[in-house]
Protein backbone atom coordinates (compact mmCIF):
# COMPACT_ATOMS: atom_id res chain seq x y z
CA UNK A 1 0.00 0.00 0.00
CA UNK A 2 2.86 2.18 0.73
CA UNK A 3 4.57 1.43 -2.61
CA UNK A 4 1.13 2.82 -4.32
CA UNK A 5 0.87 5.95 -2.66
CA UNK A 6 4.17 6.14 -3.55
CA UNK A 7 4.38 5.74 -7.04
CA UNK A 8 0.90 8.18 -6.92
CA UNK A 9 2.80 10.92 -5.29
CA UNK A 10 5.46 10.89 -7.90
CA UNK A 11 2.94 10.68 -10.95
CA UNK A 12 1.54 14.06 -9.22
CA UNK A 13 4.31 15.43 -9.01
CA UNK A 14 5.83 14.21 -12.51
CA UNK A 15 2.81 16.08 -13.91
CA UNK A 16 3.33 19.15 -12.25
CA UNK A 17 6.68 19.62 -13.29
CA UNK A 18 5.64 18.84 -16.95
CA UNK A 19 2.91 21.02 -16.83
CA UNK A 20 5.33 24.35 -15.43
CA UNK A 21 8.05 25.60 -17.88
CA UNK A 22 11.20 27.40 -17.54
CA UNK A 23 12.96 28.48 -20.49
CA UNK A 24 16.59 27.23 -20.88
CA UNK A 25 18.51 30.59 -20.33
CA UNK A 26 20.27 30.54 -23.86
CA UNK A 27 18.95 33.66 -24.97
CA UNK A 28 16.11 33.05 -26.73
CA UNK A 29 13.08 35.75 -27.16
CA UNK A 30 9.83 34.72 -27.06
CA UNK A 31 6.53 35.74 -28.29
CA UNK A 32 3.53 34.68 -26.86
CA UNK A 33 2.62 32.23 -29.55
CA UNK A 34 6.10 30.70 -29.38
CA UNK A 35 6.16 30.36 -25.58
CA UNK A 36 2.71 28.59 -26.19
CA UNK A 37 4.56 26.53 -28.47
CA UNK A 38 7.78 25.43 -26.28
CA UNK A 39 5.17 25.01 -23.16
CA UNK A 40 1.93 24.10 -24.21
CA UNK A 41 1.27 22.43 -20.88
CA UNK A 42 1.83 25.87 -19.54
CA UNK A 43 -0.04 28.02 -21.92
CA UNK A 44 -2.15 27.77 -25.04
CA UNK A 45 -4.19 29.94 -27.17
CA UNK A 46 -8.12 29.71 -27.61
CA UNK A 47 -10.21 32.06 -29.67
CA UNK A 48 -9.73 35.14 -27.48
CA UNK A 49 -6.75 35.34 -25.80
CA UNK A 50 -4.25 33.08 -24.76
CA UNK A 51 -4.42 31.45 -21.38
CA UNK A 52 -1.65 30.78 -19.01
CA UNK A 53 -2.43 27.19 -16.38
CA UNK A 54 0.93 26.75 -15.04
CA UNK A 55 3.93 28.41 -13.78
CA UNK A 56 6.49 30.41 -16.13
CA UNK A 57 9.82 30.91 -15.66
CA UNK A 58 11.60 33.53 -18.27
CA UNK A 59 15.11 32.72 -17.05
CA UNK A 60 18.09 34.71 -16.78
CA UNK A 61 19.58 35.42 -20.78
CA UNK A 62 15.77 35.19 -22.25
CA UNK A 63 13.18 37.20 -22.99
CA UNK A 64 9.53 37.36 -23.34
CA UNK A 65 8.48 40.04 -25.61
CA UNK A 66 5.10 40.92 -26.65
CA UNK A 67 4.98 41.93 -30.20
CA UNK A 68 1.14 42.14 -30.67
CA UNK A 69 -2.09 43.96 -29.09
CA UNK A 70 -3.42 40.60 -27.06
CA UNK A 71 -4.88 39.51 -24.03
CA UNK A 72 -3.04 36.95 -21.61
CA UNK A 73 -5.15 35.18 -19.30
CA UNK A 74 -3.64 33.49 -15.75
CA UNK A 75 -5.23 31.22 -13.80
CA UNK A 76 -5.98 31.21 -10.19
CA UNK A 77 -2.42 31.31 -8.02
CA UNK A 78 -0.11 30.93 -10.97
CA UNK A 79 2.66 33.06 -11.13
CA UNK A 80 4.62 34.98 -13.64
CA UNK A 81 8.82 35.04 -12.98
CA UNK A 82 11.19 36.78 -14.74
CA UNK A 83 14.93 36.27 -14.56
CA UNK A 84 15.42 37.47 -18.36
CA UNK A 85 13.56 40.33 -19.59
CA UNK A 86 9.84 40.91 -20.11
CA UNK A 87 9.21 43.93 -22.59
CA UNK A 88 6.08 44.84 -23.84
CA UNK A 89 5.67 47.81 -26.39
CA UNK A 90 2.27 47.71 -28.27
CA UNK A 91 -0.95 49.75 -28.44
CA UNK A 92 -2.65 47.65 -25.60
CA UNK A 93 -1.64 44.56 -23.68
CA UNK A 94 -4.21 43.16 -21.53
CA UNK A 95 -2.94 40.71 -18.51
CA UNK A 96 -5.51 39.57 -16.22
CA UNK A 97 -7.15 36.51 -14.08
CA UNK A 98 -9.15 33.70 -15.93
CA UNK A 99 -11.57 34.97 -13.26
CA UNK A 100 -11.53 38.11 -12.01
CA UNK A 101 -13.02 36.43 -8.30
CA UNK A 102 -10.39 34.35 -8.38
CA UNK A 103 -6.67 36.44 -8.74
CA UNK A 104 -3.75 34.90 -10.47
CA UNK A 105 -0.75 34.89 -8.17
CA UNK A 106 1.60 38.16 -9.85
CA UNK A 107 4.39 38.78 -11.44
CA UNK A 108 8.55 38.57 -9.69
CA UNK A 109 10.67 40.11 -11.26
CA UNK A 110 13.61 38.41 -10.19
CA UNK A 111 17.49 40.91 -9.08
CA UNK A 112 19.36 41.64 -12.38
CA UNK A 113 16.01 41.02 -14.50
CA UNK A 114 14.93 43.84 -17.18
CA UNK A 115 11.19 44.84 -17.19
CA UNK A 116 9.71 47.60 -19.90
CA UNK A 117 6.17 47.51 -19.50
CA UNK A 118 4.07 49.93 -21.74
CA UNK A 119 0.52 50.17 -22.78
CA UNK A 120 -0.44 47.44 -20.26
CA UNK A 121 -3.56 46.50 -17.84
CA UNK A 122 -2.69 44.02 -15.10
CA UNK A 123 -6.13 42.84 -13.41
CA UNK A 124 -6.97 40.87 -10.46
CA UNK A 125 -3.48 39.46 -9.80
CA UNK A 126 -1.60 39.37 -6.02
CA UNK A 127 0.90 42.28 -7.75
CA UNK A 128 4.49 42.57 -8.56
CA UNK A 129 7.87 41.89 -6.96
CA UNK A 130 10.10 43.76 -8.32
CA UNK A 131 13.73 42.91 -6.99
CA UNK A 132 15.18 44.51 -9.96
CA UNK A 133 16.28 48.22 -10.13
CA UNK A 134 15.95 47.61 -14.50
CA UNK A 135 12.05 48.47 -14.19
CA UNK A 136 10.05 50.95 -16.32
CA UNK A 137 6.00 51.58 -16.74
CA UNK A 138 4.65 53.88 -19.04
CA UNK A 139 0.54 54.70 -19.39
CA UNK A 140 -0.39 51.01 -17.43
CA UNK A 141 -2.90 50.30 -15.12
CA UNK A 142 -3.28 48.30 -12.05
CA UNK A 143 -6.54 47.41 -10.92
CA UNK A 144 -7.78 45.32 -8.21
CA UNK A 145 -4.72 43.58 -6.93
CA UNK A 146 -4.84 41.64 -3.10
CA UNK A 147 -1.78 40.30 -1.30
CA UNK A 148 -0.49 37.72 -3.87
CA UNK A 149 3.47 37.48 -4.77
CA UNK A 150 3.55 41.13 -3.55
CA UNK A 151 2.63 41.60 0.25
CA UNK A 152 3.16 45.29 0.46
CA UNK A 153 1.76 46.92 -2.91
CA UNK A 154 0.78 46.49 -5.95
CA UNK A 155 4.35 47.02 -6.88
CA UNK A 156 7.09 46.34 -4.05
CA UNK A 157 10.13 47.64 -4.68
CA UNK A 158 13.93 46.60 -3.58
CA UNK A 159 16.58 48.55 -5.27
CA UNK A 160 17.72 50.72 -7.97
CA UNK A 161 16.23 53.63 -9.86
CA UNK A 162 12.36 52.25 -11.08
CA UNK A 163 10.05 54.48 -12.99
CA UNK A 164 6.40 54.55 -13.05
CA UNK A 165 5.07 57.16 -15.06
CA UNK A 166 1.94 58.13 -16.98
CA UNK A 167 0.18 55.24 -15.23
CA UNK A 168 -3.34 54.43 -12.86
CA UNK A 169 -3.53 52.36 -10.29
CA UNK A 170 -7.14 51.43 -8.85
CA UNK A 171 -8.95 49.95 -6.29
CA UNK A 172 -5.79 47.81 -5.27
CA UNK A 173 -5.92 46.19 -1.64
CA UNK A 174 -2.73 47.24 -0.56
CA UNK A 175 -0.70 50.45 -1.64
CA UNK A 176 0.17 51.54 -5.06
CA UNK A 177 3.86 51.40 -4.23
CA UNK A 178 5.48 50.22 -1.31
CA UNK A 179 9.50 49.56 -0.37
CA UNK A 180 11.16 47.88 2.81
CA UNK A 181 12.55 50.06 5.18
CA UNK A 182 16.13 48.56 4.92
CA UNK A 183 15.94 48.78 1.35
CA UNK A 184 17.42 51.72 -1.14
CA UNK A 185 15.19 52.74 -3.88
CA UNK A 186 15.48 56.01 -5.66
CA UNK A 187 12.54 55.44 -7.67
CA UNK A 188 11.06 58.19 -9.89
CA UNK A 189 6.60 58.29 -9.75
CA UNK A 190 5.61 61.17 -12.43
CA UNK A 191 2.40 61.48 -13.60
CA UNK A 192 0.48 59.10 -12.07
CA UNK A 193 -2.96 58.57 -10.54
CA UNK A 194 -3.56 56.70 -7.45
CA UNK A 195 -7.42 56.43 -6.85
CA UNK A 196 -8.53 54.71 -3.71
CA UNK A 197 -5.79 52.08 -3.28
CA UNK A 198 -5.15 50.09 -0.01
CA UNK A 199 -8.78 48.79 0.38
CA UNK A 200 -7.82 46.83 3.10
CA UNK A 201 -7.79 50.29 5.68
CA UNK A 202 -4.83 48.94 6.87
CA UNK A 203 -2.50 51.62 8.34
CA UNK A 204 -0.12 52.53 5.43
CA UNK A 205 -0.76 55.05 2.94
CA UNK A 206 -0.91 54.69 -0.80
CA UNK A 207 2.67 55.51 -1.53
CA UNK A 208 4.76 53.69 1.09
CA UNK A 209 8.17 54.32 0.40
CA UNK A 210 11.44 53.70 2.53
CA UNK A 211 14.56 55.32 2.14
CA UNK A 212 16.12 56.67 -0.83
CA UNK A 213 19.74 55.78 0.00
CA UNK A 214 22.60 58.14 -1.73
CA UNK A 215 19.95 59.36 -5.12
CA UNK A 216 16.63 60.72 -4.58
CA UNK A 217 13.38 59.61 -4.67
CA UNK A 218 10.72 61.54 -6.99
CA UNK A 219 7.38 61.45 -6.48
CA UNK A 220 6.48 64.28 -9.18
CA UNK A 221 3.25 65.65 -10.50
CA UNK A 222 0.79 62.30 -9.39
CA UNK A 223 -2.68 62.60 -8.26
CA UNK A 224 -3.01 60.83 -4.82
CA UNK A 225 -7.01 60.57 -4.11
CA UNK A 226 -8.14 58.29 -1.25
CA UNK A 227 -11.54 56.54 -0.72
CA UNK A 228 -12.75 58.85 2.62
CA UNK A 229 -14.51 55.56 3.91
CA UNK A 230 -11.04 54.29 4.75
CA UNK A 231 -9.99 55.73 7.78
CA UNK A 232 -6.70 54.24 8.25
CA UNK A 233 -5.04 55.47 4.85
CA UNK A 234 -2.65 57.73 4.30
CA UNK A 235 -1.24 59.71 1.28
CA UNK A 236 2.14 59.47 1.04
CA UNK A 237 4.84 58.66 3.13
CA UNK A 238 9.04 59.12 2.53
CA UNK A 239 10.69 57.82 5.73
CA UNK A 240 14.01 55.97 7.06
CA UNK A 241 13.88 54.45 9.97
CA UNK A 242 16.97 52.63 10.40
CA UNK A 243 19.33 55.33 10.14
CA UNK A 244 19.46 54.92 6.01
CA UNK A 245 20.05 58.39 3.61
CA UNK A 246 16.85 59.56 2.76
CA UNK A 247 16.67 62.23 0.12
CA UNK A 248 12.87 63.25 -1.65
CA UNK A 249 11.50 65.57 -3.90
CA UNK A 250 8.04 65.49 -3.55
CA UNK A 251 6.94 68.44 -6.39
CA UNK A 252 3.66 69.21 -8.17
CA UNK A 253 1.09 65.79 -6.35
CA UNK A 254 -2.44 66.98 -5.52
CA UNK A 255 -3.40 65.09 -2.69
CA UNK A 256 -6.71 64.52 -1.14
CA UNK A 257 -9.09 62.63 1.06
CA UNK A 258 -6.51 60.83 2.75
CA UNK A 259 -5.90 60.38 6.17
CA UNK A 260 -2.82 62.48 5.95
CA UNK A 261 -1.05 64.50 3.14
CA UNK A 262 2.66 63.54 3.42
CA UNK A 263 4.94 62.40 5.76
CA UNK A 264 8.60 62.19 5.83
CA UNK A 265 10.11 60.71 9.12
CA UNK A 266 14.18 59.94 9.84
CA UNK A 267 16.29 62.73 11.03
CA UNK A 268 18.85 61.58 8.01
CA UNK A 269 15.93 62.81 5.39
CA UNK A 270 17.00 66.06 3.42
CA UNK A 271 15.05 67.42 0.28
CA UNK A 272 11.84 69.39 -1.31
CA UNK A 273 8.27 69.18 -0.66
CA UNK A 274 7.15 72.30 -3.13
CA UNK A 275 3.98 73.17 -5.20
CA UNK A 276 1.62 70.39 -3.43
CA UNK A 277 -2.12 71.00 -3.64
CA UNK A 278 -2.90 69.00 -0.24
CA UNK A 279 -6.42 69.21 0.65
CA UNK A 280 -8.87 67.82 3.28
CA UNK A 281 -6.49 64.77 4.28
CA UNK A 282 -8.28 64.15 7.40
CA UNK A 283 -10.60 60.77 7.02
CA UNK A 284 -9.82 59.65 10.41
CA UNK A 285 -10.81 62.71 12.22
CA UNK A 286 -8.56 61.34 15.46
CA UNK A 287 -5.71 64.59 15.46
CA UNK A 288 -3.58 62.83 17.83
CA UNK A 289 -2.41 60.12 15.42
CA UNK A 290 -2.65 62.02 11.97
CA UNK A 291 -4.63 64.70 10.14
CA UNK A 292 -1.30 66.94 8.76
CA UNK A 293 -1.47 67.98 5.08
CA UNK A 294 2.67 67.69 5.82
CA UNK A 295 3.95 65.64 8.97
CA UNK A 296 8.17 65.84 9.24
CA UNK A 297 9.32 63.99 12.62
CA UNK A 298 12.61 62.68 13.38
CA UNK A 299 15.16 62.55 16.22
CA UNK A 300 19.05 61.58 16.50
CA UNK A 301 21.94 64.11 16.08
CA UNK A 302 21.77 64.17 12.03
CA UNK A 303 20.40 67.13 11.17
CA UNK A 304 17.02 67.09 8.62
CA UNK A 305 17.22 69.36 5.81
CA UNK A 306 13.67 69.70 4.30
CA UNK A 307 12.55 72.45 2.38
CA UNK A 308 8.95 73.37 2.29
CA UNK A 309 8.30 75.91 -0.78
CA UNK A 310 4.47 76.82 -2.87
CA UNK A 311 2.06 74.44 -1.26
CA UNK A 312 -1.70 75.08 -1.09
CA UNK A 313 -2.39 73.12 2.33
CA UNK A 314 -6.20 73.21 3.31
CA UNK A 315 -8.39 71.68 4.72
CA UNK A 316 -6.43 69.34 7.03
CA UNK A 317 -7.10 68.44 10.97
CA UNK A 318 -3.44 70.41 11.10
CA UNK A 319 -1.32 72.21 8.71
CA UNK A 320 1.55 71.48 9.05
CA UNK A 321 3.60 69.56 12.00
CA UNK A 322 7.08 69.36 13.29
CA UNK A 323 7.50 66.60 15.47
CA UNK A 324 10.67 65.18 17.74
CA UNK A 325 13.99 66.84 16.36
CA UNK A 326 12.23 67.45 12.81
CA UNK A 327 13.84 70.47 11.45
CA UNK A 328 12.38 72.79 8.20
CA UNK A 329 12.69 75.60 6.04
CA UNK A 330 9.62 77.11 5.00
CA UNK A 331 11.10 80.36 4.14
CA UNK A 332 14.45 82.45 4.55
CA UNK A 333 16.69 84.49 3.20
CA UNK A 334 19.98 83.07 5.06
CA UNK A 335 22.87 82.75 3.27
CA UNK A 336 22.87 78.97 1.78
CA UNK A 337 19.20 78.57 3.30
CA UNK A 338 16.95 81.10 0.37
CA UNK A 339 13.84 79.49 0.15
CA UNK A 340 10.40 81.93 -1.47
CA UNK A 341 8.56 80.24 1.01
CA UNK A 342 5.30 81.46 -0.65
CA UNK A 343 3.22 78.52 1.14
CA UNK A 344 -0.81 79.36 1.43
CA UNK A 345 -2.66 77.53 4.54
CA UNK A 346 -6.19 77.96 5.09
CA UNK A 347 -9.20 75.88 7.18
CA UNK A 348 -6.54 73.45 9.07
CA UNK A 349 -7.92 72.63 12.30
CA UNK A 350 -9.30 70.71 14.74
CA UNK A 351 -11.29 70.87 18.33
CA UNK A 352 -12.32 74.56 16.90
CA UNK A 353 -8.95 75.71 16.64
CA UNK A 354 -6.67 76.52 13.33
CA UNK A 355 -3.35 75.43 12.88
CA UNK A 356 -1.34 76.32 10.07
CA UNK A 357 2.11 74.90 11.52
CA UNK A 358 2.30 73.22 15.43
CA UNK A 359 6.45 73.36 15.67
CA UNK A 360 6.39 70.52 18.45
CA UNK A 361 9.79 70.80 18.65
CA UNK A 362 12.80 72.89 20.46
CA UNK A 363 14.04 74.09 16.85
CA UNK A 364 13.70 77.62 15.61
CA UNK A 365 12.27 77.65 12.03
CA UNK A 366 12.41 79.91 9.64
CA UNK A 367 8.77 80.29 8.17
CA UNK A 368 9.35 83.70 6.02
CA UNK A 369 7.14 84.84 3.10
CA UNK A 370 4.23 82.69 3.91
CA UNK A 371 0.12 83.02 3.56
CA UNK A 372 -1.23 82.01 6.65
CA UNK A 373 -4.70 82.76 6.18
CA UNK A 374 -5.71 82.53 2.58
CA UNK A 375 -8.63 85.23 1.96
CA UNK A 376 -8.07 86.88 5.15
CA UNK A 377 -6.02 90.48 5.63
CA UNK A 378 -3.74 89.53 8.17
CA UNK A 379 -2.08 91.33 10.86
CA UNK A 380 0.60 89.92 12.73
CA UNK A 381 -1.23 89.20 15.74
CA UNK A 382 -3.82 86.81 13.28
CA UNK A 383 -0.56 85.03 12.00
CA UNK A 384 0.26 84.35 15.78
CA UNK A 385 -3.26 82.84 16.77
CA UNK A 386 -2.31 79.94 13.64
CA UNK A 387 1.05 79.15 15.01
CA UNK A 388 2.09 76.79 17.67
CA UNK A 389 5.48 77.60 19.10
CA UNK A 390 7.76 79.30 21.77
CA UNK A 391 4.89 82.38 22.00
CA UNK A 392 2.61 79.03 23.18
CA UNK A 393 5.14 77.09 25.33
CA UNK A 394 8.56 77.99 26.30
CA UNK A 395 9.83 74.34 25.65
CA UNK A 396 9.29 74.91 21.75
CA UNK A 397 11.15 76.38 19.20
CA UNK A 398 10.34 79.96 17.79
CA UNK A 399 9.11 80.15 14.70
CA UNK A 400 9.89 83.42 12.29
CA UNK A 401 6.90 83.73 10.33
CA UNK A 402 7.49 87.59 9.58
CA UNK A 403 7.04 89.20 6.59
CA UNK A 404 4.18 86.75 5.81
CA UNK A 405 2.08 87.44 2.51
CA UNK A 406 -1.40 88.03 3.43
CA UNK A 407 -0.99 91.53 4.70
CA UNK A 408 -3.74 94.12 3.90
CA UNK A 409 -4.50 94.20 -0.12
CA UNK A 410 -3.14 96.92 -1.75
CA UNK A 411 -4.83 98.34 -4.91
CA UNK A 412 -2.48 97.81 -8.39
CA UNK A 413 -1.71 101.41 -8.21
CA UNK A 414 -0.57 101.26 -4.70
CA UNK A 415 1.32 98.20 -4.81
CA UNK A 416 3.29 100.00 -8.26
CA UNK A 417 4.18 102.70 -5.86
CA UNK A 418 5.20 100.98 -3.12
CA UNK A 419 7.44 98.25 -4.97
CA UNK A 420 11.14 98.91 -5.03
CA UNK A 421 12.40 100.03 -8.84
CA UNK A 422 15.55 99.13 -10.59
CA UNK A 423 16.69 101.43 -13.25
CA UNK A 424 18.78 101.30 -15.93
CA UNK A 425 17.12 97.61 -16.84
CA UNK A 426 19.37 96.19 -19.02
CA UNK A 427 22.44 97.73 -17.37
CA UNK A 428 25.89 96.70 -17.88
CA UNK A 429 26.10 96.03 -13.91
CA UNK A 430 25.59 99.08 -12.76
CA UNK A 431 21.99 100.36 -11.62
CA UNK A 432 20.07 101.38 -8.85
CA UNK A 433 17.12 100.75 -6.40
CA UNK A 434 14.92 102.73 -5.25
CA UNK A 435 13.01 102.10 -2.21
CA UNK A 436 10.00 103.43 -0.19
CA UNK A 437 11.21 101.71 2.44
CA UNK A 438 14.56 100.19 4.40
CA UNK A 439 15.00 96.22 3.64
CA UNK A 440 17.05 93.75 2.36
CA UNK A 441 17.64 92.67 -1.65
CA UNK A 442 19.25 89.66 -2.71
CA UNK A 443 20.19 88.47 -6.63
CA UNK A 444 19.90 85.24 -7.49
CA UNK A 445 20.93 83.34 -10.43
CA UNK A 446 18.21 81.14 -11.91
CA UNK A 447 18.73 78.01 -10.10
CA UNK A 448 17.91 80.32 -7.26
CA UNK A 449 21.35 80.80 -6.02
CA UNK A 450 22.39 83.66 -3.79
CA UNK A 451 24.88 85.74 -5.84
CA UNK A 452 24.89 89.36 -4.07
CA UNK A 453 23.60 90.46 -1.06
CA UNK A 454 23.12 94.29 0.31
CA UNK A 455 21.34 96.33 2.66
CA UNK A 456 18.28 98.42 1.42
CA UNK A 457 17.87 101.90 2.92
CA UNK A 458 14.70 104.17 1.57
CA UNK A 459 15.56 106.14 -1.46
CA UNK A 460 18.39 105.85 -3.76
CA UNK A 461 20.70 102.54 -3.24
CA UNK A 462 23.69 102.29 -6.20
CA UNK A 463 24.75 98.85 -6.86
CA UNK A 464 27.81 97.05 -8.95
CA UNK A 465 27.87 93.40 -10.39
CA UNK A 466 30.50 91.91 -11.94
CA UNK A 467 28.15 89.15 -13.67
CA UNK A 468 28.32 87.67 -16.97
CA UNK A 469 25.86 88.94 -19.35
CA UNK A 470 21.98 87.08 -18.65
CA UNK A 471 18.78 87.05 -16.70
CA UNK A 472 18.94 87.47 -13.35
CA UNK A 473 15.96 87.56 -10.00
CA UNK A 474 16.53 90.69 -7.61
CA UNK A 475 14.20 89.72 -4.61
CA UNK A 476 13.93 92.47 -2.07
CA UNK A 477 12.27 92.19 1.21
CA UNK A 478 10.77 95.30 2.76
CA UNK A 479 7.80 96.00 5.81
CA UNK A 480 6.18 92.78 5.14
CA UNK A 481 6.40 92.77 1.51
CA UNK A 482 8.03 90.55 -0.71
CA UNK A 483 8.81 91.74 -4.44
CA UNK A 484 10.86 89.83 -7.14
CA UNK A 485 12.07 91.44 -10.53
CA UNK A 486 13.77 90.46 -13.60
CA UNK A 487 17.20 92.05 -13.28
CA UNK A 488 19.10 91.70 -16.97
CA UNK A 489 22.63 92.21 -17.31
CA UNK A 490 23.86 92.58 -20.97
């Protein structure tokens, strides 16, 4: 009896290993109708689209290449590997479960693999594992993936420089994209939209990522829109935890409906968070535990470097928070530290009080050139009732918030008058400045670079460059006015 079950256990298992294929490695490319043909225990083709039953293995020194507009179909728990390269490049690839109740397993991408994906829906499959940094997705879409070969995202990242660009992702149980926290990934996400992702409501928001190491991570001009009946989701998130570099640009995103806007935690975290839209992130409605359009927090003895230029932040249970030994610039004119500031807050609060920035920290910040009450004429003593700092407790760092931006509305005339003039303009690097009032100028190259720096005093104030001939930014800073003006030198 023994000897039968036996021989029965290696017949099932003789069959399984006939039905799964792995491709020899020799550097062969294959289409899907000759993959069908080398495995066609694996996959076959009916009258619609071809469907995969068994595991595939495109090994290291192959390729799978899809060379026409088709449909591949997986069955339930099979997976997808790739060791070689898996490129797809046609006007629409469609990649989804037999039946969409019952998710094929995903796609690995296994380290040193190569994976262009364009044009492409991937349906109801447990996501991808990417282990390779050789990964690029143009215009795809990701819809309904659960926790399959991928347990953090729909795509989980491990190294290298990925893109992911032009691209949707949908309805997904876990987070668009996700990487571990002792991981490097400089990945670059431009011009994507995340709708609704991490149906689960677990606690992670929809763009998970860990550190960058050494390169940065970009997370550039996406639309981040949670489902406001998940509480426990988040927008995105930047952070190192373990001590790893962490370096972000986090430019042009319009976030909403989230539990919170961004985060970026890990004193070793240095960057830009600039021209955000980050609106009503506050699904929870708990602001102990979240509710910031922007949350930095860190502690340690490295020192975090995160600029905070041109956001729109309303709408949130708090504005913005610094939290631990978080440290920010949200607007200065320091030497080495120029930042426009120009960040607009308006309707962040919670328990019936507003909070454009809570500086829970003992760190001065410099908070220059700000709107703190969009639609409101501000006096000083307004900006101080949407503050939380030294003024509030003596522990806490002060915050310099003055000039800020939403001072009393002058009419065009009046605002003509009162900014400062520069005359000859195109000079040779000689001009001069007039002023209503005493201040400070800067010139800046056009990377924003401080180049000159002088006093202003009200009247008349002669200056001479030596610059080489080109467009320049004089930014002068006067009352509680900040003016900028084209400054050429010819």
């Amino acid at each position: 009896m023994r000897r039968k079950n036996y021989l029965f256990l290696l017949t099932l298992l003789s069959v399984w290993m006939q039905a799964q294929f792995v491709s020899p490695g020799n550097g062969t490319t294959y289409s899907l109708g000759s993959l069908a043909t080398a495995a066609p225990s694996a996959l076959r083709h009916t009258a619609t689209a071809y469907e995969m039953h068994a595991d595939i293995t495109i090994s290291a020194g192959d390729r799978l290449e899809i060379t026409e507009s088709d449909s591949l179909k997986i069955a339930q728990n099979i997976l997808l590997t790739i060791g070689g390269e898996l490129r797809v490049n046609v006007p629409k690839f469609v990649m989804t479960a037999i039946n969409s109740t019952q998710p094929f397993k995903g796609i690995r991408f296994e380290e040193g693999s190569k994976a262009d994906l364009r044009n492409t829906d991937i349906l109801y499959g447990g996501g991808l594992r990417v282990l390779t940094g050789d990964f690029f997705m143009d215009n795809c879409l990701l819809y309904r993936h659960n926790s399959g070969i991928s347990s953090g995202a729909a795509i989980s990242f491990s190294r290298g420089k990925p893109v992911v660009q032009n691209s949707t992702f949908l309805e997904n149980d876990l987070p668009a994209f996700a990487s571990a926290a002792n991981a490097s990934v400089a990945a670059t996400f431009s011009n994507n939209k995340l709708l609704y992702n991490n149906k689960s409501n677990s606690n992670r928001p929809q763009i998970n990522m860990g550190p960058s190491g050494t390169d940065t991570l970009r997370i550039v001009n996406n639309t981040i829109i949670g489902d406001r009946s998940l509480t426990k989701v988040g927008g995105i998130s930047a952070s190192t935890l373990l001590g790893v570099v962490n370096r972000v640009i986090i430019d042009g995103n319009t976030i909403r409906d989230n539990r919170y806007g961004i985060t970026v935690a890990g004193n070793n975290s240095g960057g830009h968070i600039r021209n955000n839209i980050i609106e009503n992130n506050n699904t929870e409605g708990q602001p102990n535990i979240g509710g910031s359009g922007i949350s930095l927090s860190g502690n340690g003895p490295e020192v975090m470097n995160i600029f905070v230029t041109k956001n729109q932040i309303r709408g949130n249970l708090w504005g913005i928070t610094l939290v631990g030994n978080a440290r920010a610039n949200l607007g200065s004119d320091l030497a080495g530290q120029e930042n426009v500031g120009q960040n607009v807050f308006a309707g962040n609060a919670n328990g019936g009080v507003t909070y454009a920035l809570y500086n829970n920290t003992p760190n001065p910040v410099e908070a220059r050139f700000n709107c703190w009450r969009e639609g409101e004429t501000s006096t000083a003593e307004m900006v101080e009732e949407v503050i939380f700092h030294k003024n509030d407790d003596a522990a806490l760092g002060l915050v310099n918030y003055t000039p800020f931006n939403c001072a009393g509305p002058l009419s065009t005339v009046e605002a003509t008058a009162k900014r400062p003039q520069v005359y000859p303009n195109p000079n040779k690097g000689s001009f001069v400045v007039t002023a209503k009032e005493s201040g400070k100028a800067v010139v800046l190259d056009a990377n924003g670079r401080s180049l000159h720096r002088f006093n202003l005093k009200a009247g008349e104030n002669r200056v001479q460059l030596r610059l080489l001939p080109g467009m320049y930014i004089l930014r002068t800073v006067t009352g509680t006015a900040v003016n900028t003006t084209k400054l050429i030198i010819d």
